[in-house]
Structures are given as structure tokens and as C-alpha cells.
Protein backbone atom coordinates (compact mmCIF):
# COMPACT_ATOMS: atom_id res chain seq x y z
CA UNK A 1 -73.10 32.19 28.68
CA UNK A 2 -71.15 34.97 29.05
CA UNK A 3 -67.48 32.88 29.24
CA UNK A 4 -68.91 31.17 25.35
CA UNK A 5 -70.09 34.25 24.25
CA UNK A 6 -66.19 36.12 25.21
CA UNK A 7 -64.19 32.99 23.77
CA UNK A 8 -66.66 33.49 20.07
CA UNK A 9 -65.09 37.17 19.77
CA UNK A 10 -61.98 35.92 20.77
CA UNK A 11 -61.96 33.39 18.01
CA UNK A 12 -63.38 35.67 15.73
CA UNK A 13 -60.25 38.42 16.51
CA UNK A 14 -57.67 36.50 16.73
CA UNK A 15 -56.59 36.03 12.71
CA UNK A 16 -56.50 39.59 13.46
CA UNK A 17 -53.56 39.93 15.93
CA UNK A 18 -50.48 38.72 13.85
CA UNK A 19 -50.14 42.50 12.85
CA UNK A 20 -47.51 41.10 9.54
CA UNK A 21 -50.38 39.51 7.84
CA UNK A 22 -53.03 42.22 8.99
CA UNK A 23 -50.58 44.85 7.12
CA UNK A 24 -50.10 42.38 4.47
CA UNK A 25 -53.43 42.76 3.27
CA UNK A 26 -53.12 46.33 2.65
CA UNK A 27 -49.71 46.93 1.53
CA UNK A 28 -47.08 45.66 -1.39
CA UNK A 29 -44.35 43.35 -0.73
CA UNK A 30 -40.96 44.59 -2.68
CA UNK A 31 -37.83 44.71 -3.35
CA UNK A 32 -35.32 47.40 -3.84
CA UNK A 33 -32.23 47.74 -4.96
CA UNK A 34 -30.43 50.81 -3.15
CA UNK A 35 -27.96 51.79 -5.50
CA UNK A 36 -25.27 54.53 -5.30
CA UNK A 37 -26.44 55.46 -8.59
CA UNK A 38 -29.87 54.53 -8.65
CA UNK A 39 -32.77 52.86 -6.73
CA UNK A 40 -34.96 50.42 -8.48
CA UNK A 41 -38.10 49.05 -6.78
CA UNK A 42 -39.90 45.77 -7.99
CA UNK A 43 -43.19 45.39 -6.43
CA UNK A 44 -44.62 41.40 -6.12
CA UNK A 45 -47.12 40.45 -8.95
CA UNK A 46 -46.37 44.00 -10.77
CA UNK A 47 -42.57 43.88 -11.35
CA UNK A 48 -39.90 46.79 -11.64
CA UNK A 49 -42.49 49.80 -11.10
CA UNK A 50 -39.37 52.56 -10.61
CA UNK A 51 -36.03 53.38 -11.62
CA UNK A 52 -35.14 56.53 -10.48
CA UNK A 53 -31.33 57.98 -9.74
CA UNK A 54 -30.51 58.21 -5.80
CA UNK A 55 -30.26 61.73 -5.80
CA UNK A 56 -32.71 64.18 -3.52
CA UNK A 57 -32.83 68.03 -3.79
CA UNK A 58 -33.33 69.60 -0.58
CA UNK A 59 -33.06 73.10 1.42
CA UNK A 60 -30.15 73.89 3.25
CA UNK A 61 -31.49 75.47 6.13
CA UNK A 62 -35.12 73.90 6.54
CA UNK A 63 -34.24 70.36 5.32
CA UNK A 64 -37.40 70.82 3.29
CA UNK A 65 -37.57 67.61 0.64
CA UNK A 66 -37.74 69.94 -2.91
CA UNK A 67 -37.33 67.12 -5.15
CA UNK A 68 -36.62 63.67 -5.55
CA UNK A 69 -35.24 60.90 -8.21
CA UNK A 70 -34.70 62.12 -12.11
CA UNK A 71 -36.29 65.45 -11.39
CA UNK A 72 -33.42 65.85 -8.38
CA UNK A 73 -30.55 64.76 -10.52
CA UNK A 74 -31.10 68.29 -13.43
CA UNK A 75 -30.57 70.13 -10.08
CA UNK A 76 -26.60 68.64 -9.55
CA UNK A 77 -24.51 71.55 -10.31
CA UNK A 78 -27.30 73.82 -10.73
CA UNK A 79 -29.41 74.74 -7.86
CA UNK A 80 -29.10 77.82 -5.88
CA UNK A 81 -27.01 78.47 -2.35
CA UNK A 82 -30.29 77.72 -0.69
CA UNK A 83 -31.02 74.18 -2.52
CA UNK A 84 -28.55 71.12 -1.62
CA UNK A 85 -28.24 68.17 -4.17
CA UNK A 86 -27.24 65.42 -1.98
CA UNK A 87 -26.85 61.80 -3.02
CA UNK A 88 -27.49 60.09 -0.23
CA UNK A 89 -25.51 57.10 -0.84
CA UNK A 90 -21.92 56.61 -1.25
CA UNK A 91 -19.64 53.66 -2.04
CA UNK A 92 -22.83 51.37 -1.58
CA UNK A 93 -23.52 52.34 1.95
CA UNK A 94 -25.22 55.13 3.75
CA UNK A 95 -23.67 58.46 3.97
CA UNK A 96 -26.64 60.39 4.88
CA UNK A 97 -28.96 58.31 7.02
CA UNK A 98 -32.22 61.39 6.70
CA UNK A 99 -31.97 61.62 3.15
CA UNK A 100 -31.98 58.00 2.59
CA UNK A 101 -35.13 57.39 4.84
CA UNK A 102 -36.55 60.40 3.13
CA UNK A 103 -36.06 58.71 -0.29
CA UNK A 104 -37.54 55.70 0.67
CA UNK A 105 -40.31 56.68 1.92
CA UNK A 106 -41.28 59.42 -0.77
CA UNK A 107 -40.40 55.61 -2.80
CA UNK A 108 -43.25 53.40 -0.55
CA UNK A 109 -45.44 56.04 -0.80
CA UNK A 110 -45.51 56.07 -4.72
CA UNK A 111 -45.63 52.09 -5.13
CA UNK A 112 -48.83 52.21 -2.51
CA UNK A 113 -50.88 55.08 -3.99
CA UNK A 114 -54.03 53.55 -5.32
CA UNK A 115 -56.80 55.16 -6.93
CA UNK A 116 -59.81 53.16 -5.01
CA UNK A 117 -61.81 53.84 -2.13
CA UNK A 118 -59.81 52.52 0.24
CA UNK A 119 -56.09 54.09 0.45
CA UNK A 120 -53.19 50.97 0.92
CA UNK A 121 -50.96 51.11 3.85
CA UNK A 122 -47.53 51.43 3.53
CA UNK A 123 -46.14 49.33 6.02
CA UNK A 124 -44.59 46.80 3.58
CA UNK A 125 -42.21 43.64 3.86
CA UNK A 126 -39.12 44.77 1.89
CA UNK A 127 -35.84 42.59 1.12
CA UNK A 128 -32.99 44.85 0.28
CA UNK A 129 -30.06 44.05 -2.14
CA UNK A 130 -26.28 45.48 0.02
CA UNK A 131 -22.51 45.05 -0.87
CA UNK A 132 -21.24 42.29 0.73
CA UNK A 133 -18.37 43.98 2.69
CA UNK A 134 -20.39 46.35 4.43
CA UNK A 135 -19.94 46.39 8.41
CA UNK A 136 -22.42 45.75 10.99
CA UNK A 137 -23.05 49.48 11.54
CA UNK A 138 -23.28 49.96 8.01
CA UNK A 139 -25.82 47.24 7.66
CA UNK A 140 -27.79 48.47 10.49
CA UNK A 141 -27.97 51.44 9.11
CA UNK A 142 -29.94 50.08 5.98
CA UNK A 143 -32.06 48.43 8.04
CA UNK A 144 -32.89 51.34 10.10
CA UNK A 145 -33.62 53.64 7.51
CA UNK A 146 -35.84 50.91 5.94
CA UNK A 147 -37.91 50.86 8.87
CA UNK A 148 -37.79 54.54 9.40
CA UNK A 149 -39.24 55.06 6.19
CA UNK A 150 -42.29 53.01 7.20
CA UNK A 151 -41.61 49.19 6.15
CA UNK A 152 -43.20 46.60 8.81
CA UNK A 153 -40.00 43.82 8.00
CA UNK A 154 -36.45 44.72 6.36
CA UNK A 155 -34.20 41.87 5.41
CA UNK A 156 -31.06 42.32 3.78
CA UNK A 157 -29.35 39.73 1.35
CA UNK A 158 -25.68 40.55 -0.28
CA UNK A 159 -25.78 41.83 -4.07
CA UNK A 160 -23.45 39.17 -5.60
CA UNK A 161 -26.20 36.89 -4.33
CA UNK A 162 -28.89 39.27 -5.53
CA UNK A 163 -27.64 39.35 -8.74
CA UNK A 164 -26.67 35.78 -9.40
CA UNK A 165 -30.57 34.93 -8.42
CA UNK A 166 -32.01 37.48 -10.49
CA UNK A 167 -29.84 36.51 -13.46
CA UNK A 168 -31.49 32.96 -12.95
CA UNK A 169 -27.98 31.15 -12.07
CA UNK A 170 -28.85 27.87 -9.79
CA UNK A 171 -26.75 28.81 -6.79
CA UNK A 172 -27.78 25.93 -5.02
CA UNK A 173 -26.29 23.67 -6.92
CA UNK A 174 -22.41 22.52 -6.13
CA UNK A 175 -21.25 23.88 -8.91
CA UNK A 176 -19.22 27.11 -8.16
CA UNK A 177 -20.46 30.39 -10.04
CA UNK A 178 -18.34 33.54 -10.42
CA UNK A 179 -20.79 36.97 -10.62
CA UNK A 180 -19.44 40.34 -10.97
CA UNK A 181 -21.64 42.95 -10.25
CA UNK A 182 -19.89 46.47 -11.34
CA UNK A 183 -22.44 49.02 -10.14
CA UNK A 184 -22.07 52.39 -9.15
CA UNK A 185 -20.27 52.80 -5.84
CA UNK A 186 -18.65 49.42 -5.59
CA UNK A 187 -17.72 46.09 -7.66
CA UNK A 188 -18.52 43.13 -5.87
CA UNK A 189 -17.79 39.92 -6.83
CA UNK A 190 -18.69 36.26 -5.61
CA UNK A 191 -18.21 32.79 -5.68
CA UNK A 192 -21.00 31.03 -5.30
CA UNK A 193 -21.83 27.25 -4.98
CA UNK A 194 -24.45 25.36 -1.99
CA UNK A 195 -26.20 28.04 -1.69
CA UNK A 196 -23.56 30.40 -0.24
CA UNK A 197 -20.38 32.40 -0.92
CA UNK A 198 -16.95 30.33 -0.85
CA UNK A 199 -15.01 33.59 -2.15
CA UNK A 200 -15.76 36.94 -1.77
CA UNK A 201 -14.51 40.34 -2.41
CA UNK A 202 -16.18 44.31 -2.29
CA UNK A 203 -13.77 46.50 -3.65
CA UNK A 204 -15.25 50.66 -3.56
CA UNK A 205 -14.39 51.22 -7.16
CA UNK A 206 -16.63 51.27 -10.04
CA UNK A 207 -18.83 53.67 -12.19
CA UNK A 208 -18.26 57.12 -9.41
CA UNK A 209 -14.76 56.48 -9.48
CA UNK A 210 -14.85 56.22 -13.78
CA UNK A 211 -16.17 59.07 -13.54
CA UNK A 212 -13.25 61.00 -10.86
CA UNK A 213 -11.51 59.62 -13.72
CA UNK A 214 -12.46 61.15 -16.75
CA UNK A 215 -12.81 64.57 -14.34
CA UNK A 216 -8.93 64.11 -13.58
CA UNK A 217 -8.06 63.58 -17.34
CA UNK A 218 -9.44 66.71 -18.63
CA UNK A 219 -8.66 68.74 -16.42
CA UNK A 220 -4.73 67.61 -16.70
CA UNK A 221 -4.93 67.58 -19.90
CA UNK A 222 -6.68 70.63 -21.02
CA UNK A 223 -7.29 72.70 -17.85
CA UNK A 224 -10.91 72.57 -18.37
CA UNK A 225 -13.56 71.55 -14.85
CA UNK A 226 -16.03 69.20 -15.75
CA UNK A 227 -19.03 68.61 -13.55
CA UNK A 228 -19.98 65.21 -12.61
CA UNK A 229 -23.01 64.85 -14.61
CA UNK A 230 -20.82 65.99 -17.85
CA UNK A 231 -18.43 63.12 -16.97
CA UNK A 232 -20.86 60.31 -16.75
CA UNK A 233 -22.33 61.22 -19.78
CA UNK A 234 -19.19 61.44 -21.70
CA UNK A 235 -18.49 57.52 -20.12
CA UNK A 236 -21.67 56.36 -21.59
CA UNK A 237 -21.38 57.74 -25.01
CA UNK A 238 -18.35 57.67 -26.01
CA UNK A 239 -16.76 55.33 -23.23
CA UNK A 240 -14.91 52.14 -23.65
CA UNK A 241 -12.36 49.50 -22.23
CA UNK A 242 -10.37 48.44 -25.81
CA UNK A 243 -10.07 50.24 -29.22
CA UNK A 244 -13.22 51.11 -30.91
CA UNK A 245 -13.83 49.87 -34.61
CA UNK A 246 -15.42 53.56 -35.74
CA UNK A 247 -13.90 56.17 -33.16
CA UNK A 248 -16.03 58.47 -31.20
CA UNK A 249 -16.26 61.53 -30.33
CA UNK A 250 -18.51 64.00 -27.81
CA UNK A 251 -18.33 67.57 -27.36
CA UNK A 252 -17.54 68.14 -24.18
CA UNK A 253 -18.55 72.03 -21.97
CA UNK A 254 -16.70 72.54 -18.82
CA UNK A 255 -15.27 76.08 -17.27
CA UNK A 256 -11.64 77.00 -18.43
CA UNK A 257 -9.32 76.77 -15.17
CA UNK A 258 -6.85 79.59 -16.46
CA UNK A 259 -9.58 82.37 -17.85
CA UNK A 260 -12.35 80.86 -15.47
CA UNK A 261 -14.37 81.55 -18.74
CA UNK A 262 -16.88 78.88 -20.42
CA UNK A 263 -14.53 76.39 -22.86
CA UNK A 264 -15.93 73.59 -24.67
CA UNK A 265 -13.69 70.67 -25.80
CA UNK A 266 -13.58 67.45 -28.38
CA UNK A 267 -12.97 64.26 -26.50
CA UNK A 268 -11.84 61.26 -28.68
CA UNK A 269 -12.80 57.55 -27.47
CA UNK A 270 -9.27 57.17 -27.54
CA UNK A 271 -8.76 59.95 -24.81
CA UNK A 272 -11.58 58.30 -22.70
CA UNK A 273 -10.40 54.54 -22.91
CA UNK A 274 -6.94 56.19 -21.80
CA UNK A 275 -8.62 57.59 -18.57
CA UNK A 276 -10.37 54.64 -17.73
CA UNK A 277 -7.14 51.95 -18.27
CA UNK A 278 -6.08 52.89 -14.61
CA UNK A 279 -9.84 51.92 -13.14
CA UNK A 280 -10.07 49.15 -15.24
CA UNK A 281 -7.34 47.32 -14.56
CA UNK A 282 -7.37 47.77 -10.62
CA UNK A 283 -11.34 46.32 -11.16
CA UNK A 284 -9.39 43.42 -13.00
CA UNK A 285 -6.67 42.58 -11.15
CA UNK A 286 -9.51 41.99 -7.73
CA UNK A 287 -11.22 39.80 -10.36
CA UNK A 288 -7.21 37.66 -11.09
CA UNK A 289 -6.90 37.73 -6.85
CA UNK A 290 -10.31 36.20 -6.35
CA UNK A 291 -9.71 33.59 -8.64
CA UNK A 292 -6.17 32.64 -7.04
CA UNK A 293 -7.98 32.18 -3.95
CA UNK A 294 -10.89 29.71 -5.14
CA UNK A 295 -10.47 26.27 -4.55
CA UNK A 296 -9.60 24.32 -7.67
CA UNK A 297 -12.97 21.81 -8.29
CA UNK A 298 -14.56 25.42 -8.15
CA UNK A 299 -12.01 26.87 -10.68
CA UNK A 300 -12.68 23.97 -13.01
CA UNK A 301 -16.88 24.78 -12.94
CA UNK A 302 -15.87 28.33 -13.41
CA UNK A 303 -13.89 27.83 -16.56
CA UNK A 304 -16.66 25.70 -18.15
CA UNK A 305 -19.80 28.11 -17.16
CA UNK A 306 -17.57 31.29 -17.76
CA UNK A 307 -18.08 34.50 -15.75
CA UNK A 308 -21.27 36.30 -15.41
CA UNK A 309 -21.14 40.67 -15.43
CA UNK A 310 -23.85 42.34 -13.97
CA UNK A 311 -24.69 45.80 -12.40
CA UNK A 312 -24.42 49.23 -15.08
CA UNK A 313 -20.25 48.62 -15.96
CA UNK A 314 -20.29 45.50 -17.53
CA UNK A 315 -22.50 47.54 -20.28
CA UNK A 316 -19.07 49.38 -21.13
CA UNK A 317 -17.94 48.34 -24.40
CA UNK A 318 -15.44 45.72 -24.21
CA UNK A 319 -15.52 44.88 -20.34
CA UNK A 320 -16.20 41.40 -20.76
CA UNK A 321 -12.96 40.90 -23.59
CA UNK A 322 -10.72 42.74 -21.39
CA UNK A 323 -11.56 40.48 -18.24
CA UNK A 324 -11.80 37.09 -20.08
CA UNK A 325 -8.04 38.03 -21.63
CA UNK A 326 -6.77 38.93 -18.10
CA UNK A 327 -8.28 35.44 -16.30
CA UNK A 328 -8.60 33.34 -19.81
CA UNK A 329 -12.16 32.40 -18.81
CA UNK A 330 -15.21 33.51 -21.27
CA UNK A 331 -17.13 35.92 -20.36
CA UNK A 332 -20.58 36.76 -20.47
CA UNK A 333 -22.78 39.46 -19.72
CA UNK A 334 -26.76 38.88 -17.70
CA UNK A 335 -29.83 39.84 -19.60
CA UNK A 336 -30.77 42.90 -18.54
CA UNK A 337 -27.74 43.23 -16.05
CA UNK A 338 -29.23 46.75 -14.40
CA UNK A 339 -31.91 44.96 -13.24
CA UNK A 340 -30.30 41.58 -11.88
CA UNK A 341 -30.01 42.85 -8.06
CA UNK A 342 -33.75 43.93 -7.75
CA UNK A 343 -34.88 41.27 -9.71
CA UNK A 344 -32.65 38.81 -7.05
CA UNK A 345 -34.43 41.00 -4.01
CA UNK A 346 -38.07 40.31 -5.72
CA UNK A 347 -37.42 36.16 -6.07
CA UNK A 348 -36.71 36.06 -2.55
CA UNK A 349 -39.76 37.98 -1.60
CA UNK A 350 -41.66 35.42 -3.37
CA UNK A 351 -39.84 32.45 -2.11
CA UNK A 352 -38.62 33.30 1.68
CA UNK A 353 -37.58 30.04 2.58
CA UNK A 354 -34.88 31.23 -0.21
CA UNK A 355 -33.48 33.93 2.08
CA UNK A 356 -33.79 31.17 5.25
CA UNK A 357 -31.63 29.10 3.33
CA UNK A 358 -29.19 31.42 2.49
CA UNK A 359 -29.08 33.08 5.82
CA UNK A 360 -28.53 29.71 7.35
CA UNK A 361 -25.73 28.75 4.91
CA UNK A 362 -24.10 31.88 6.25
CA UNK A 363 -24.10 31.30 9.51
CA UNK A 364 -26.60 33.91 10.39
């Protein structure tokens, strides 16, 4: 009686021991896209439920978390001695392996708060969008920090791929697909066809060094230090990759380099497009040696599908014009290109026998 009665609890226990479904009862599945610029985090059945910049404020001598996200970014170029704005990513990989765990983490913690009875666990399943020439130290350092920050599972899937499955391309098919996702810290750019990349390329230029650029030009130009913040805003207003119709213009503030006295300054569109040329056209000419090295069938689907733009860049005016004169191929841009990797990251959470297939296309 007693051997029966021992094997009933057993059965009764044992849906209980695979510990991944156990914690998938109580915590959300998601995706994130970790950005140089910014993090976004879709959450399965819910969607994109942040968007915050990758920035965290912290002090310098306790380590202390102060703030984190949008509230972190007012502090660049303003806190104190004692307060550190550090962005813990740079060029698409990690440069600062606590901060990063810190930031995902303060991240889980948000998507599982719940206001029932019973609190979720965050010990999630999380598939994570990464540029595609990252090293194997630089990938297991995502990976790590993922699971530091209290996921249960971490997988990893390249952002060209990312983005062409969140922008709803069929990258299964054998028809080759060209994606260019210009984000932040790097431009990476695919071709795609069977389900797995025939060309590649991850170039460490994109939106930070835009910004180095405009910096650069003004101070050149008119002796006037810009801080970073100043400079990204001036790209997005007032930024551009051809002649505008109606010229802009922004007012920019900086500190004067000869009286070290406050100085404020009217940029033209016309100034900024002339900073930018040089990034632009090193961003193009990767796209031109891509092409020359994709097989021709693939060429031919390319030219009749066009290329797709995704990632924060391709929303600078006139991007796409300049890059379909340089490879004569049209050019288009995703809907809702900011969103394409993390919307990529939450399709394979839902389909996993996606990321199988990919993974096993790869070789890995």
C-alpha cells in the first residue's frame, strides 16, 4: 500500500518538476530589443509595453541605481560629480556588463508587476534581438547579463533577421531579401533568402556617430561645444540626407570655446546635411559592397522587391532616395521601422520552432 500510495504523489508532482513551464505560469514571455539608443520590450499577448532610452543614472562611489530610462537620459550633461550617466551600451554590444543587468532587471521587474493577490515571478523566457557581427564574448555577454537580471531562458537571434521578421518579409522563401537596419550604434544589413543570411555585413556607424558628426561641425565651424543630447536633437529636427524643399532651421545653445561663456547659434539644414554627407556615404558605400558580393539570382529578387530600411535612420529625410540612387534599386522604408527588431524578437517567442529553424540554417 505504501509503494501505490508513494507512486500517486509522484504522479501527482511530477508536471511540477520541468521548472520552465512551472515559471511559465507565473511570469511573461518577451522580447527585447537592446538598443544602443534605446530598449524596447514587447511582452506576449500585450505587445510593446516600454520604450525607454538605454541610459541609467547612477552614484559614483556607491553604484547606487538613481534613475533609469527617460528619467536617466535629462541627467546626461547635467548631474552632479557624485551622479554618473552611463549608457550602458555601445556600438550594439555591452560596454558595461552591471549597468546593463541592472537595466534589465529594473525592465523585468516593471513588465511583471501586477496588481492581484498573487505577485508574478520574474523568471521569464526572453529572445533578444543582437548585431550580427558581434563575437562570441560579446554574445555571451548578452546572454549573461540576461540571465543575471533574472530571465529563466535567453536566446539570441541577429537584428537583420529580427527586423526582416518583424517587418513581415517571408524569409523563408528562396527569394533573396535585402534589410537595412540603421539603428543607433551600428547599421547592419542582410541578405536573406531559406531562412538564413547569404550576405552579411555590421558596420559600427550609424545614429551615435551622426551625432560625433554634427558635434565636430560646430565646433570647427563656429568654436561652439555642443553636448550630445543638443546634437541628436538638432539631427532629428532639422536633419537630412538631400536638399530640403522649405529649409530649416534650429537654434542651437552650446558653450563658446574661446570666452568659455554660454553662445547660442542658428544652424541651417543646409549646414546639417553638410555634416552628415561624410556618414552617409560611408553607410552607403557598405550597402554598394554588399550588393557586389550577392550572388546574381539573389540580385535579380532584390531589384524587383527593392530594399527594405529599418531601425531609427532610415526615418532621416531622404535616406531611402540617396541609397536607391547609389545601388539603382527602389527603396522602401518598414511600417513602423523603430519597432521592427522587437517586434521580430516577439514572433519568435510565439513561434519557437522559428528560432530552431533559423538556428539550424546557421549552423548552430
Amino acid at each position: 500500500m505504501k509503494i501505490r500510495s508513494s507512486s500517486r504523489t509522484i504522479r501527482k508532482i511530477l508536471p511540477f518538476l520541468n521548472l520552465n513551464r512551472f515559471f511559465g505560469l507565473f511570469s511573461h514571455d518577451i522580447g527585447i530589443d537592446l538598443g544602443t539608443a534605446n530598449t524596447l520590450i514587447w511582452v506576449k499577448e500585450k505587445g510593446i509595453v516600454i520604450r525607454e532610452p538605454s541610459v541609467i543614472a547612477r552614484h559614483r562611489k556607491t553604484k547606487e541605481i538613481l534613475a533609469i530610462g527617460a528619467s536617466a537620459k535629462r541627467m546626461l550633461g547635467r548631474a552632479p560629480s557624485t551622479i554618473e550617466t552611463v549608457r550602458p551600451l555601445r556600438d550594439g554590444v555591452i560596454a558595461d556588463f552591471d549597468a546593463t543587468a541592472a537595466m534589465l532587471s529594473h525592465y523585468i521587474k516593471r513588465v511583471h508587476e501586477s496588481g492581484g493577490v498573487i505577485p508574478k515571478i520574474p523568471r521569464p523566457r526572453v529572445v533578444i534581438g543582437i548585431p550580427s557581427g558581434v563575437t562570441e564574448v560579446e554574445r555571451r555577454a548578452v546572454a549573461d547579463a540576461a540571465v543575471t537580471s533574472g530571465s529563466r531562458e535567453a536566446h539570441l537571434v541577429e537584428e537583420p533577421m529580427a527586423a526582416a521578421i518583424g517587418a513581415g518579409l517571408p524569409i523563408e522563401g528562396p527569394d533573396g531579401i535585402f534589410i537595412i537596419d540603421i539603428g543607433g550604434g551600428t547599421t547592419e544589413m542582410a541578405v536573406i533568402s531559406l531562412g538564413g543570411t547569404v550576405v552579411g555585413r555590421s558596420i559600427r556607424i550609424a545614429g551615435d556617430e551622426m551625432n560625433e558628426a554634427i558635434v565636430s561641425y560646430v565646433r570647427l565651424k563656429y568654436s561652439l561645444l555642443l553636448g550630445e543630447p543638443t546634437a541628436e536633437e538638432v539631427k532629428i529636427t532639422i536633419g537630412s540626407c538631400k536638399n530640403l524643399k522649405n529649409e530649416k532651421f534650429f537654434v542651437a545653445r552650446g558653450r563658446d570655446l574661446e570666452t568659455g561663456l554660454p553662445k547660442s547659434i542658428k544652424l541651417s539644414s543646409v549646414e546639417i546635411l553638410e555634416a552628415l554627407a561624410p556618414t552617409i556615404q560611408e553607410i552607403v558605400g557598405n550597402i554598394t559592397d554588399t550588393l557586389e558580393e550577392t550572388p546574381p539570382e539573389l540580385v535579380g529578387d532584390i531589384m524587383e522587391r527593392g530594399i527594405i530600411l529599418a531601425g531609427g535612420g532610415s526615418l532621416l529625410p531622404g535616406i531611402d532616395e540617396v541609397i536607391s540612387e547609389a545601388t539603382k534599386m527602389p527603396v522602401s522604408i518598414a511600417e513602423d521601422p523603430l519597432t521592427c527588431v522587437v517586434r521580430g524578437c516577439g514572433k519568435i517567442l510565439e513561434d519557437l520552432s522559428l528560432l530552431a529553424r533559423i538556428r539550424e540554417v546557421k549552423g548552430l
